[in-house]
N, C-alpha and C. Protein backbone atom coordinates (compact mmCIF):
# COMPACT_ATOMS: atom_id res chain seq x y z
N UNK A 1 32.91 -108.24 -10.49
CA UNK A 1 31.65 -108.94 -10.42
C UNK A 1 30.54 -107.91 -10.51
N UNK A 2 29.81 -108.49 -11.23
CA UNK A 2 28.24 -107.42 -11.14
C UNK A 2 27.10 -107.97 -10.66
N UNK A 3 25.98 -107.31 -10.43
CA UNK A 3 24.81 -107.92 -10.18
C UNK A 3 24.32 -109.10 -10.94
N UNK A 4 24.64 -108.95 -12.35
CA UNK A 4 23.91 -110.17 -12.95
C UNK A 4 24.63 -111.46 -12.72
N UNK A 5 25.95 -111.10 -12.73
CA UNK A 5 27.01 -112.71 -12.90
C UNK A 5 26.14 -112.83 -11.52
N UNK A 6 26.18 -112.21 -10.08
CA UNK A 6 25.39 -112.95 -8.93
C UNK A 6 24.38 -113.71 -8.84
N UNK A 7 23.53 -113.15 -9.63
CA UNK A 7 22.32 -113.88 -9.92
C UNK A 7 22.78 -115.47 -10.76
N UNK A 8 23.30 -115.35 -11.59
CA UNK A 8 23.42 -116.36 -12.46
C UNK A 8 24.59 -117.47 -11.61
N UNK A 9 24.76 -117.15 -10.46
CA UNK A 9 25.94 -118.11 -9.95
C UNK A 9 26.76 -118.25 -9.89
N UNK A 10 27.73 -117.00 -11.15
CA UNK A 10 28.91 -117.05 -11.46
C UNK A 10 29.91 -116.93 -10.46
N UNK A 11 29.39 -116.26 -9.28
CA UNK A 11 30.16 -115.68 -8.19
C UNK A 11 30.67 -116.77 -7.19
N UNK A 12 31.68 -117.24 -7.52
CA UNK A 12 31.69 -118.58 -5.93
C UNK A 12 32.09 -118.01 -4.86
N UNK A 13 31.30 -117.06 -4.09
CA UNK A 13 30.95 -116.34 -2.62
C UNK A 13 32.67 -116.29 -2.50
N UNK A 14 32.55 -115.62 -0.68
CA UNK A 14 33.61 -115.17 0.08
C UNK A 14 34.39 -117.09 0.60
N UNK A 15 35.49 -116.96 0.19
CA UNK A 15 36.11 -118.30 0.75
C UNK A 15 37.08 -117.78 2.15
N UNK A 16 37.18 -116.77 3.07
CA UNK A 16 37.67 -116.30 3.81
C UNK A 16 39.27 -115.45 3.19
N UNK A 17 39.67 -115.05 4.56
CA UNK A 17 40.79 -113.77 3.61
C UNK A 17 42.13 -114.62 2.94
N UNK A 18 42.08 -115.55 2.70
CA UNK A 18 43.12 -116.44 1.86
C UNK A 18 42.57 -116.17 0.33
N UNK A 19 41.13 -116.40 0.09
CA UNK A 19 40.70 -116.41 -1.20
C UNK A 19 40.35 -114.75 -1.57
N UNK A 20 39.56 -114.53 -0.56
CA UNK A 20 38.42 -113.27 -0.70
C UNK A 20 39.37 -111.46 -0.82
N UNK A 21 39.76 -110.86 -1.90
CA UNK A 21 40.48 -109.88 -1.42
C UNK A 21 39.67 -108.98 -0.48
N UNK A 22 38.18 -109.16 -0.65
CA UNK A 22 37.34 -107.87 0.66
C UNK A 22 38.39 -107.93 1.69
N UNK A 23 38.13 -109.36 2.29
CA UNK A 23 38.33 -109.97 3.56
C UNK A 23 39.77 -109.89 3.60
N UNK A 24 40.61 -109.66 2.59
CA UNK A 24 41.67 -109.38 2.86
C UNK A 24 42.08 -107.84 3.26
N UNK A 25 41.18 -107.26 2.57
CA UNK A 25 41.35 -105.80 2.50
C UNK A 25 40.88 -104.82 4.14
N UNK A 26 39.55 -106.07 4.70
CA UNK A 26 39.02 -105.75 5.80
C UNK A 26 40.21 -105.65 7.13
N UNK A 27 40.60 -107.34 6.73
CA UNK A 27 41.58 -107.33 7.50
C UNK A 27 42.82 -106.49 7.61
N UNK A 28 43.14 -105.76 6.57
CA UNK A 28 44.38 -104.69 6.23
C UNK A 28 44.04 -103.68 7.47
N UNK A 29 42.85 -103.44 7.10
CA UNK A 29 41.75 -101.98 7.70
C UNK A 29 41.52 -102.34 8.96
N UNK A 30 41.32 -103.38 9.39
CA UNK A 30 41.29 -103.76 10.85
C UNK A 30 42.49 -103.47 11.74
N UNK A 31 43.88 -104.18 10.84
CA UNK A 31 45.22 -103.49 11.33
C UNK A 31 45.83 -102.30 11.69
N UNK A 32 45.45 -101.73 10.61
CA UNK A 32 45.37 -100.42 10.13
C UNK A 32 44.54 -98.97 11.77
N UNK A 33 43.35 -99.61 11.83
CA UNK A 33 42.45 -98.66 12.91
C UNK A 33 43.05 -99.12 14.33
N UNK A 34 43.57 -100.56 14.45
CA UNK A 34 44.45 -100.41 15.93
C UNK A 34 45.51 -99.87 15.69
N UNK A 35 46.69 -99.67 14.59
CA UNK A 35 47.24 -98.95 15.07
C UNK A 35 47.11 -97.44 15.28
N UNK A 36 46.06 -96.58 14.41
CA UNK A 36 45.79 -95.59 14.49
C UNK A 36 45.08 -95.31 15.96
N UNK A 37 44.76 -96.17 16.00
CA UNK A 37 44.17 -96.36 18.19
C UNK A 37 45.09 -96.10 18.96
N UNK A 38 46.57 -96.96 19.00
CA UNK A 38 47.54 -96.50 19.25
C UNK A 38 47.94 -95.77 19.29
N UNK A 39 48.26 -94.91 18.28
CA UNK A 39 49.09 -93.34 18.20
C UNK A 39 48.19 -92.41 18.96
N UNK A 40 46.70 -92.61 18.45
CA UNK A 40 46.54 -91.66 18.99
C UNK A 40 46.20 -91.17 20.39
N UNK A 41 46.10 -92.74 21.47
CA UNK A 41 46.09 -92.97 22.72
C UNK A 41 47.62 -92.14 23.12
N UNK A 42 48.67 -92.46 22.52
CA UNK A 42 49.70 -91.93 22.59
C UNK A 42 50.07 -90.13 22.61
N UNK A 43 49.52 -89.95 21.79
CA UNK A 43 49.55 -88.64 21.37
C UNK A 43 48.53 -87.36 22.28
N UNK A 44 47.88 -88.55 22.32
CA UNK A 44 46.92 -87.32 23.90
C UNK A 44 47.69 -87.90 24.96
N UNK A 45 48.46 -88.44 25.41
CA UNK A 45 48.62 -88.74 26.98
C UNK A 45 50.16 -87.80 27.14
N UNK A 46 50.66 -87.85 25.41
CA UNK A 46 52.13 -86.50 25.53
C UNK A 46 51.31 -85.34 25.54
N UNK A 47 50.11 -84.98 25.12
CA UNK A 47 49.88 -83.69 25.11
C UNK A 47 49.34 -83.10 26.63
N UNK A 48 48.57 -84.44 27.25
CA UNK A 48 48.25 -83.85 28.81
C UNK A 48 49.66 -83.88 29.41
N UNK A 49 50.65 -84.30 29.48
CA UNK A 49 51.51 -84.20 29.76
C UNK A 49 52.39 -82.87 30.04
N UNK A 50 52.04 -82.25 28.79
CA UNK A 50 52.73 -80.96 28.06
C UNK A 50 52.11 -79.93 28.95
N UNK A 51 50.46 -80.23 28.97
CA UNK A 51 50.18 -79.73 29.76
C UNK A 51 50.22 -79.58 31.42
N UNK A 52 50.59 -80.80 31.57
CA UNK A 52 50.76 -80.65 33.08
C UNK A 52 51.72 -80.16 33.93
N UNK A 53 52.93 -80.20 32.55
CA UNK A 53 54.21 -79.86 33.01
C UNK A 53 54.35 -78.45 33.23
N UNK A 54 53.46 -77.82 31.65
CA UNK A 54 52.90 -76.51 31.64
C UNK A 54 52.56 -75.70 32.91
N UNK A 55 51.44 -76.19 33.30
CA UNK A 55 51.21 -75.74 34.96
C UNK A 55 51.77 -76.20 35.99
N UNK A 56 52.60 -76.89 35.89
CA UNK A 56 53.96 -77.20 37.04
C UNK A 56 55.02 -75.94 37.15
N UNK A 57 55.20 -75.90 35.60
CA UNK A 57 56.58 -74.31 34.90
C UNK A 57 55.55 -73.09 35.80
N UNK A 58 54.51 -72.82 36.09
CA UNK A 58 53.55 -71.97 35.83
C UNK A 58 53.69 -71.68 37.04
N UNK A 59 53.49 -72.87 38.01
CA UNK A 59 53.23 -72.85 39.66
C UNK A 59 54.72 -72.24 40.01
N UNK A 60 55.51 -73.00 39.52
CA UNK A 60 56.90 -73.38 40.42
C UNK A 60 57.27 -71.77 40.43
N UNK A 61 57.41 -70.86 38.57
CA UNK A 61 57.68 -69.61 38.40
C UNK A 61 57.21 -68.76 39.39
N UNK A 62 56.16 -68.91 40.05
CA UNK A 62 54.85 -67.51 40.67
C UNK A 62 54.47 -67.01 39.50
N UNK A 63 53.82 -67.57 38.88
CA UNK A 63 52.97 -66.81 37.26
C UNK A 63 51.89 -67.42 37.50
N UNK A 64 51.62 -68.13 38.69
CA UNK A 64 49.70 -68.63 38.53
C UNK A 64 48.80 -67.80 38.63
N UNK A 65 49.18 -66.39 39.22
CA UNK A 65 48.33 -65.41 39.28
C UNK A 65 47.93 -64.52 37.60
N UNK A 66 49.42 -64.95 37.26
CA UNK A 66 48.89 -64.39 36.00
C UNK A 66 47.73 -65.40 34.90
N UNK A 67 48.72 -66.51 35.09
CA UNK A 67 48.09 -67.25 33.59
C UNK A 67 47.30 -68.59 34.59
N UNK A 68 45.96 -68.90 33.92
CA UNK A 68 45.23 -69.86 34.62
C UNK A 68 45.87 -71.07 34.57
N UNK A 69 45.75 -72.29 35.49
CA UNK A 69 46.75 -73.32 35.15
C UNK A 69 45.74 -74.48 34.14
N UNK A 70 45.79 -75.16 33.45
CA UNK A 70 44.95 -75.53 32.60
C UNK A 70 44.26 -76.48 33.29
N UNK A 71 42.85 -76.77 33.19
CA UNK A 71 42.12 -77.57 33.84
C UNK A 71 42.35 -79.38 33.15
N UNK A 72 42.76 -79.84 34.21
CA UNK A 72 43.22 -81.23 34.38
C UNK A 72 42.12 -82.19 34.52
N UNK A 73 41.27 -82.61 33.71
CA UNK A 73 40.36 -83.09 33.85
C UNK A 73 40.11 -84.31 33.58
N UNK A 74 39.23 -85.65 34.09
CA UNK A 74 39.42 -86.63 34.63
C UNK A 74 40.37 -87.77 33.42
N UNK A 75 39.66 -87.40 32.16
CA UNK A 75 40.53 -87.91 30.92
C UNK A 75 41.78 -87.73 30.32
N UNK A 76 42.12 -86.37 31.02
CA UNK A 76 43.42 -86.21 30.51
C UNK A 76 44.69 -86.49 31.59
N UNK A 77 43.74 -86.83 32.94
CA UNK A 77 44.68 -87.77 34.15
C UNK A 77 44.88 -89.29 33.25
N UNK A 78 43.54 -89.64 32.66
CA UNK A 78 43.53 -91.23 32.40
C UNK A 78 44.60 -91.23 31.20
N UNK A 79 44.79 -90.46 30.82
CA UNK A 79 45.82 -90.15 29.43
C UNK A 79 47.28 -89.85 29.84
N UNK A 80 47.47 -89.58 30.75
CA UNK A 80 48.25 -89.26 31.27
C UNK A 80 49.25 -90.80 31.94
N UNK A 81 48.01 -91.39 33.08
CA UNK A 81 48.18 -92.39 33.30
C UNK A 81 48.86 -93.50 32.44
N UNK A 82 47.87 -93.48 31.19
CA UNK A 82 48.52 -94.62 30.19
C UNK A 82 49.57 -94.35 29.95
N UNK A 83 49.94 -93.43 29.65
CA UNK A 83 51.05 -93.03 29.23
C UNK A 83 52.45 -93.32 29.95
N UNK A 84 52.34 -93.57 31.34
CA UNK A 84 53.29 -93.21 32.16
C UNK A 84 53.24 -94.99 32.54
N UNK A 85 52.25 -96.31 32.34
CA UNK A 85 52.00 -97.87 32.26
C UNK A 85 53.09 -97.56 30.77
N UNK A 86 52.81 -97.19 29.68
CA UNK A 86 53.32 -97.43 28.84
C UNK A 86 54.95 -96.72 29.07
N UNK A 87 55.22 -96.28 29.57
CA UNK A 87 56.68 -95.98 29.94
C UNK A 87 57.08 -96.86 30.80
N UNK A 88 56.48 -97.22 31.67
CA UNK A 88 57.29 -98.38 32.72
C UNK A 88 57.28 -99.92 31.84
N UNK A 89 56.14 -99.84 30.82
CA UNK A 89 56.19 -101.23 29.89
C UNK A 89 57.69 -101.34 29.43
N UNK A 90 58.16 -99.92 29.06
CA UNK A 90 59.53 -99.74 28.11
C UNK A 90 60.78 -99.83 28.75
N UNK A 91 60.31 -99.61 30.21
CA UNK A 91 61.52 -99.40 31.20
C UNK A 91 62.79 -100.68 31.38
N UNK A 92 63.63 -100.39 31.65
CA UNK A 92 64.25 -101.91 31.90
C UNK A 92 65.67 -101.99 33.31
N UNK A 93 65.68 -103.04 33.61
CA UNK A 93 66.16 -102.95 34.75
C UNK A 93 68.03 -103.09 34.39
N UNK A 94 68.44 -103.18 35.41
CA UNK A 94 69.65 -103.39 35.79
C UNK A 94 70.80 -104.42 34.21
N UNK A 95 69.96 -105.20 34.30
CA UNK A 95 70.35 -106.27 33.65
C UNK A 95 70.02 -106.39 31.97
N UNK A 96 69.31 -105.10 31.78
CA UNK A 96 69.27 -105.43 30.32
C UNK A 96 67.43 -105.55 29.98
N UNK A 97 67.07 -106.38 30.69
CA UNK A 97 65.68 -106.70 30.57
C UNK A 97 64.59 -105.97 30.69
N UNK A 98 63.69 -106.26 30.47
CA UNK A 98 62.31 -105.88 31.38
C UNK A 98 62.10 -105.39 32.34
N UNK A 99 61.90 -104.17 33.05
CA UNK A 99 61.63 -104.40 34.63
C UNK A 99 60.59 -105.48 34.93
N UNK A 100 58.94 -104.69 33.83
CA UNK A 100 57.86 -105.29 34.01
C UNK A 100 57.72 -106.28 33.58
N UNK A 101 58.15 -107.55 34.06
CA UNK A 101 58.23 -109.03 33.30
C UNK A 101 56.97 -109.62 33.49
N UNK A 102 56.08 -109.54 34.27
CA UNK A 102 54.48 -110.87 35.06
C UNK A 102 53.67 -110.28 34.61
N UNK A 103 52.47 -110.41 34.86
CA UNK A 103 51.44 -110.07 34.97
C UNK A 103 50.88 -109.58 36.32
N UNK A 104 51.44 -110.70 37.63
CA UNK A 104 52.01 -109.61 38.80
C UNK A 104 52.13 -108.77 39.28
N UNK A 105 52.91 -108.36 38.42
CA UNK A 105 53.07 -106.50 38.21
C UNK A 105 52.57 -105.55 38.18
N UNK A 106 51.26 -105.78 37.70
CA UNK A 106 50.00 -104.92 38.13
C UNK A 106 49.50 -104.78 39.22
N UNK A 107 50.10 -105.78 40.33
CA UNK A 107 49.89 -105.24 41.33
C UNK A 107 50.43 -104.29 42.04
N UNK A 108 51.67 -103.95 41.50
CA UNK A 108 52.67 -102.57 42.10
C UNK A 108 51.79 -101.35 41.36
N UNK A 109 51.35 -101.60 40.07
CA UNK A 109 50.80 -100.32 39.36
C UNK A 109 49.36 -100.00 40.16
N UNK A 110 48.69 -101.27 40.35
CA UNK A 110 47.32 -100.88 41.37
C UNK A 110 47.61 -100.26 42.78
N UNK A 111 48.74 -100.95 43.56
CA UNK A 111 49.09 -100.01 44.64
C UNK A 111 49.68 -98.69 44.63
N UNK A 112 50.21 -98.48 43.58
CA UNK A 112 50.69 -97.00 43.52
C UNK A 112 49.51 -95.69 42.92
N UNK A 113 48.35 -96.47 42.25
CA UNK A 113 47.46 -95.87 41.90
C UNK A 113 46.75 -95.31 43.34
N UNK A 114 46.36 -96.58 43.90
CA UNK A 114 46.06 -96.19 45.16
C UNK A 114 46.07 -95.73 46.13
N UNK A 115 48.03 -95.39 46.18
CA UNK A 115 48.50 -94.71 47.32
C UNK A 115 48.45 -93.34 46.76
N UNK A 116 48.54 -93.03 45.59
CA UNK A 116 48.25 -91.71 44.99
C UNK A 116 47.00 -91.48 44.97
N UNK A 117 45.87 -92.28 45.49
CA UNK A 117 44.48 -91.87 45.45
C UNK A 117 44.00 -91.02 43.94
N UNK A 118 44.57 -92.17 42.74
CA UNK A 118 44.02 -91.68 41.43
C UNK A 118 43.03 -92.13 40.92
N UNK A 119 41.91 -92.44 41.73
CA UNK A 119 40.64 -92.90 41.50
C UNK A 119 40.22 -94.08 41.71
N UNK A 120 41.17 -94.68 42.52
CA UNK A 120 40.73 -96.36 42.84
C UNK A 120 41.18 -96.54 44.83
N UNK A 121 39.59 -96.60 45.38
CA UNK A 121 39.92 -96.70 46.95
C UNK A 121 41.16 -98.05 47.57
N UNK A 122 41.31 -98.21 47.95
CA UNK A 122 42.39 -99.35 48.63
C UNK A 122 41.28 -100.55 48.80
N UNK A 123 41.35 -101.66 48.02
CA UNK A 123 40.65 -103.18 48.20
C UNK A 123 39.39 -102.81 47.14
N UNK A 124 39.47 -101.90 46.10
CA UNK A 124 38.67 -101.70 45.29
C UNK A 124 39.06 -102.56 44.20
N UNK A 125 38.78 -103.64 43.95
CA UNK A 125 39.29 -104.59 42.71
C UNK A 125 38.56 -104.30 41.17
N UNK A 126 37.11 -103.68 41.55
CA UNK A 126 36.60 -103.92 40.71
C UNK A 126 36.71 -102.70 39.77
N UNK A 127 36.96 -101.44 40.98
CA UNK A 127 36.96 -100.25 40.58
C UNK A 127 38.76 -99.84 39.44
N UNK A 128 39.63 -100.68 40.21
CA UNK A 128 40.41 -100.98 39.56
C UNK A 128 40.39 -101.05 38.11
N UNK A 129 39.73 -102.68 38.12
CA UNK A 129 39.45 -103.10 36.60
C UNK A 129 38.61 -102.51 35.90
N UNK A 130 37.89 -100.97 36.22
CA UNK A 130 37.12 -100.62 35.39
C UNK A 130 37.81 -99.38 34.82
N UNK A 131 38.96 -99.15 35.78
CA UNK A 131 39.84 -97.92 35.87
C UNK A 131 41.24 -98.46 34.44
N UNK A 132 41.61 -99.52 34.69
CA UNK A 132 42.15 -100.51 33.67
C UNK A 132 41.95 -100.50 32.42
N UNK A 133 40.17 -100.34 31.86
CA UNK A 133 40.10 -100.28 30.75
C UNK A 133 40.19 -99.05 30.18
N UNK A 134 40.53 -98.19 30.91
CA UNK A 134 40.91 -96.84 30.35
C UNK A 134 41.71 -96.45 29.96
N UNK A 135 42.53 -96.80 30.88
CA UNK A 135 44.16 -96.79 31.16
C UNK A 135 45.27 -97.46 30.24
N UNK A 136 44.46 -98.71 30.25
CA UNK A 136 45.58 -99.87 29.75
C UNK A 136 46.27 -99.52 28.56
N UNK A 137 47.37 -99.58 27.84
CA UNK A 137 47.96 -98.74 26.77
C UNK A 137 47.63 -100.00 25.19
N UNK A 138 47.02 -99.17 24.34
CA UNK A 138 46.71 -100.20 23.15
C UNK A 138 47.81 -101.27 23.29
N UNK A 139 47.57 -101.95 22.50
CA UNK A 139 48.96 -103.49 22.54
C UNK A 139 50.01 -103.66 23.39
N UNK A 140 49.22 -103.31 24.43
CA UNK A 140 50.13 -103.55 26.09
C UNK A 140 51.25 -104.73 26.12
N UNK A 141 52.59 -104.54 26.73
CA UNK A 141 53.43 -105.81 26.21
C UNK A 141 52.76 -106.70 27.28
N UNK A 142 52.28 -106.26 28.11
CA UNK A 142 52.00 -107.14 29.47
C UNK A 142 50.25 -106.73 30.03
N UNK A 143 49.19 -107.59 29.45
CA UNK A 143 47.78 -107.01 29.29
C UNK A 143 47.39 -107.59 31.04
N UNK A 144 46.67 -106.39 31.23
CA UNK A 144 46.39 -106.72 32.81
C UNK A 144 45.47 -107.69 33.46
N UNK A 145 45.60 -108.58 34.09
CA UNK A 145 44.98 -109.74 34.40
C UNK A 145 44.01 -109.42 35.72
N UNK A 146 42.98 -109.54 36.02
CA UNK A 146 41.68 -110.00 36.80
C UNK A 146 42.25 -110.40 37.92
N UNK A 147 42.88 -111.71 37.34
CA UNK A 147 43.49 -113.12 38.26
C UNK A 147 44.62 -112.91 38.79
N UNK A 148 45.16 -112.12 38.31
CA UNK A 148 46.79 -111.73 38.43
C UNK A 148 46.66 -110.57 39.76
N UNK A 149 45.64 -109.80 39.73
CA UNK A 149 45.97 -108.89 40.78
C UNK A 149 45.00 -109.40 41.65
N UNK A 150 44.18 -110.13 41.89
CA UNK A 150 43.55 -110.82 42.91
C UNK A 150 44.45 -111.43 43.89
N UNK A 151 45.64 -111.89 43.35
CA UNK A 151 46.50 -112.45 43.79
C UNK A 151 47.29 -111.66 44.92
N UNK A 152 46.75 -110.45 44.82
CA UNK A 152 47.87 -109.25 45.99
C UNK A 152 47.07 -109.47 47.01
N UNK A 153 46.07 -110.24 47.38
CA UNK A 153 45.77 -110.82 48.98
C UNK A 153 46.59 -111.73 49.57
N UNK A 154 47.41 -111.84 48.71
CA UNK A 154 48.04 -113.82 49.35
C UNK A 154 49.77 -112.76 49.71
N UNK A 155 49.69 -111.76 49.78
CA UNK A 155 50.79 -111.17 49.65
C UNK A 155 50.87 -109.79 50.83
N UNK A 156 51.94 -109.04 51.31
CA UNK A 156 51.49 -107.75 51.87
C UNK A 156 51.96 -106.54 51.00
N UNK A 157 51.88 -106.73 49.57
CA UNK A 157 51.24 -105.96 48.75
C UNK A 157 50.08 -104.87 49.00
N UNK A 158 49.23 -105.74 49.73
CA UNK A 158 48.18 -104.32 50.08
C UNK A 158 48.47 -103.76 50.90
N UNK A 159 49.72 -103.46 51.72
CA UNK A 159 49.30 -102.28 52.42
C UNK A 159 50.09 -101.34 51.59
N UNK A 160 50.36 -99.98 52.17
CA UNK A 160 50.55 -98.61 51.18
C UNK A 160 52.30 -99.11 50.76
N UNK A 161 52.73 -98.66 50.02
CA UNK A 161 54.07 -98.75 48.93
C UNK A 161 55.12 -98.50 51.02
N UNK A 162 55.19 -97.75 50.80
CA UNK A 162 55.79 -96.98 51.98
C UNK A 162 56.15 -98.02 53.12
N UNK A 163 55.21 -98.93 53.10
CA UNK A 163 55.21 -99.94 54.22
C UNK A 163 55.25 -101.02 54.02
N UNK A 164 55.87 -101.45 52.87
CA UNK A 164 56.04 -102.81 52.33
C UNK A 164 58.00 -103.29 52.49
N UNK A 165 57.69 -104.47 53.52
CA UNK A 165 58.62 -104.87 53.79
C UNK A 165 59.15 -106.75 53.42
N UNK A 166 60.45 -107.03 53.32
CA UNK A 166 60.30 -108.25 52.80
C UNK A 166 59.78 -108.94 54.14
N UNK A 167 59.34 -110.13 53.63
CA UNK A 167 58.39 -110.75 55.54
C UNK A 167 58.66 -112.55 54.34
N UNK A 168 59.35 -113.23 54.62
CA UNK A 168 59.54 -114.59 54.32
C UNK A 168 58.34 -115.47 54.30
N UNK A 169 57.32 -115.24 55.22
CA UNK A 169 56.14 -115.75 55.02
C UNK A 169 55.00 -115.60 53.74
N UNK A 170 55.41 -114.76 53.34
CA UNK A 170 54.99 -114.61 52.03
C UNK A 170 55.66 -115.26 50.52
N UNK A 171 57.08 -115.12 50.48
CA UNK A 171 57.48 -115.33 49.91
C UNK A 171 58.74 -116.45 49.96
N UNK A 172 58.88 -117.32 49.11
CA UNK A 172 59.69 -118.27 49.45
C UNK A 172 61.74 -117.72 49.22
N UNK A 173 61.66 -116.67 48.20
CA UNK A 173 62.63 -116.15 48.23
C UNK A 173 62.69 -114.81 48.00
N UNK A 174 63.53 -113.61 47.64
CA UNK A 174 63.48 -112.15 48.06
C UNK A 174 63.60 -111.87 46.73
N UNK A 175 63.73 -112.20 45.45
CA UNK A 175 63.80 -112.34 44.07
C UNK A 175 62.49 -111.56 43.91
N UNK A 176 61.05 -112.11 44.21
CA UNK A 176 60.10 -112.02 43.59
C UNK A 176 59.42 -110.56 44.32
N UNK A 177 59.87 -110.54 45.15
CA UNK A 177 59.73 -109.12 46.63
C UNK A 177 60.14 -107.94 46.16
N UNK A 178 61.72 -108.09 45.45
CA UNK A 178 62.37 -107.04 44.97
C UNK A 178 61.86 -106.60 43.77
N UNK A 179 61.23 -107.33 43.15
CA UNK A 179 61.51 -107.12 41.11
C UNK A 179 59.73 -106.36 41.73
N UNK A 180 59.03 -106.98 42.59
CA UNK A 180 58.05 -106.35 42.88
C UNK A 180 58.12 -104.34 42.83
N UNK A 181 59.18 -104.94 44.11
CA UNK A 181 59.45 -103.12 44.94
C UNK A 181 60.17 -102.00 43.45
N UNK A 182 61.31 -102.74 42.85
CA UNK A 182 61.90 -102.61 41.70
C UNK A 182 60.71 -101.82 40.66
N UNK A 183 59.42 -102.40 40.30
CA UNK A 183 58.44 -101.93 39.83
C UNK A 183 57.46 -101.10 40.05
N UNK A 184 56.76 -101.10 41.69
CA UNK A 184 56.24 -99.46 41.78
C UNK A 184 57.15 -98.59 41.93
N UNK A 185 58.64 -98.75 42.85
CA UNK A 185 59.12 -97.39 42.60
C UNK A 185 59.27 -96.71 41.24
N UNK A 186 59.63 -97.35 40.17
CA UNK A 186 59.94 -96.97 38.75
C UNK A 186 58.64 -96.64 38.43
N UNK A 187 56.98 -96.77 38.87
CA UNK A 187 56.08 -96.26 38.02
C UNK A 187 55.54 -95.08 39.09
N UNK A 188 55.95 -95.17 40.73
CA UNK A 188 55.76 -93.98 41.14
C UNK A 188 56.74 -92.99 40.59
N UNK A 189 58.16 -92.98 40.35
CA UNK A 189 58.79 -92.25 39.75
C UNK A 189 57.84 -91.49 38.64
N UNK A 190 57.52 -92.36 37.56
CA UNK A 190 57.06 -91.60 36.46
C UNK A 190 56.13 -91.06 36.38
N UNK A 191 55.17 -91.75 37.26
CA UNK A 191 53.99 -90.73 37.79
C UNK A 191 54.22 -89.28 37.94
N UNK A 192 55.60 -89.13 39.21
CA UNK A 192 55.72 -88.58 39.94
C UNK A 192 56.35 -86.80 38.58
N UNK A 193 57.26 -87.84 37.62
CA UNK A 193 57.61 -86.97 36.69
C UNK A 193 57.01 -86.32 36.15
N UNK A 194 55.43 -87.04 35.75
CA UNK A 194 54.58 -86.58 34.75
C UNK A 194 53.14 -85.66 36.00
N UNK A 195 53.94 -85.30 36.78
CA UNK A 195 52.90 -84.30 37.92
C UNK A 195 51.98 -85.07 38.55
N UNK A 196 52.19 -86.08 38.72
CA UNK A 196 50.74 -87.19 39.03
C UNK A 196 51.19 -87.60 40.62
């Protein structure tokens, strides 16, 4: 198409990305930049990693005097973090499955954030969800819900990991208690792997 056929009408406009190849092409390119979002969310949270492990090898040896340990700084915790949501996304339990099946589930990842004091105080919801959008791993299998972790009041979820016991009043059976407990230990684990 050129300028003049436009003028003259010839052009019957954008019919959306069924007709229009732009709009098809946009949409390619739209696909295209989340997944490149992806990798590369990915690819910094292995490299703080590398590094953290780095100055773990560093500490554990007695070589901190020699070599500085690399400065760990607040983004490459949050990189770190995702990284270690996106490993427990992958994780799977006993049976074959999912560990992380609910949405729920974010409430074991908010309490373990918390008991690790990684930037979110205890009954901080909001600070949470602002901590969330940092964190959260591109095309999360399980995207973190508002509503879903509001829900750890109706529960004794809030108090620290350490002190969470089954209590029947909460729960009508020990199914939903366990797959709970089942889930921060597996993301304090990985935390715990990745120096956090």
């Amino acid at each position: 198409m050129n300028l003049s056929e436009e003028k003259t009408g010839n052009w019957a406009g954008c019919q959306g990305a069924t007709c229009c190849p732009l709009a098809s092409e946009l949409k390619k390119c739209e696909e295209r930049i989340k997944q490149v979002e992806y990798n590369i969310g990915r690819k910094c949270g292995k490299l703080s990693l590398l590094l953290m492990q780095a100055a773990a090898l560093i500490s554990e040896s007695g070589l901190s005097e020699l070599v500085a340990p690399p400065n760990v700084n607040r983004l490459e915790k949050e990189n770190v973090i995702r990284e270690c949501i996106r490993q427990l996304m992958e994780s799977h339990d006993g049976k074959g499955g999912f560990l992380m099946k609910r949405k729920c589930h974010w409430q074991a990842i908010y309490r373990i954030i918390v008991d690790k004091e990684l930037g979110v105080a205890n009954g901080d919801y909001e600070g949470f969800l602002q901590l969330t959008g940092m964190i959260e791993p591109v095309g999360c299998r399980i995207p973190f819900s508002v509503s879903a972790l509001k829900q750890i009041s109706k529960t004794n979820f809030t108090k620290p990991f350490a002190k969470w016991v089954y209590d029947p009043v909460y729960f009508k059976t020990r199914s939903p208690y366990d797959q709970m407990v089942a889930v921060a230990a597996k993301f304090k684990e990985i935390l715990e792997e990745h120096g956090l």
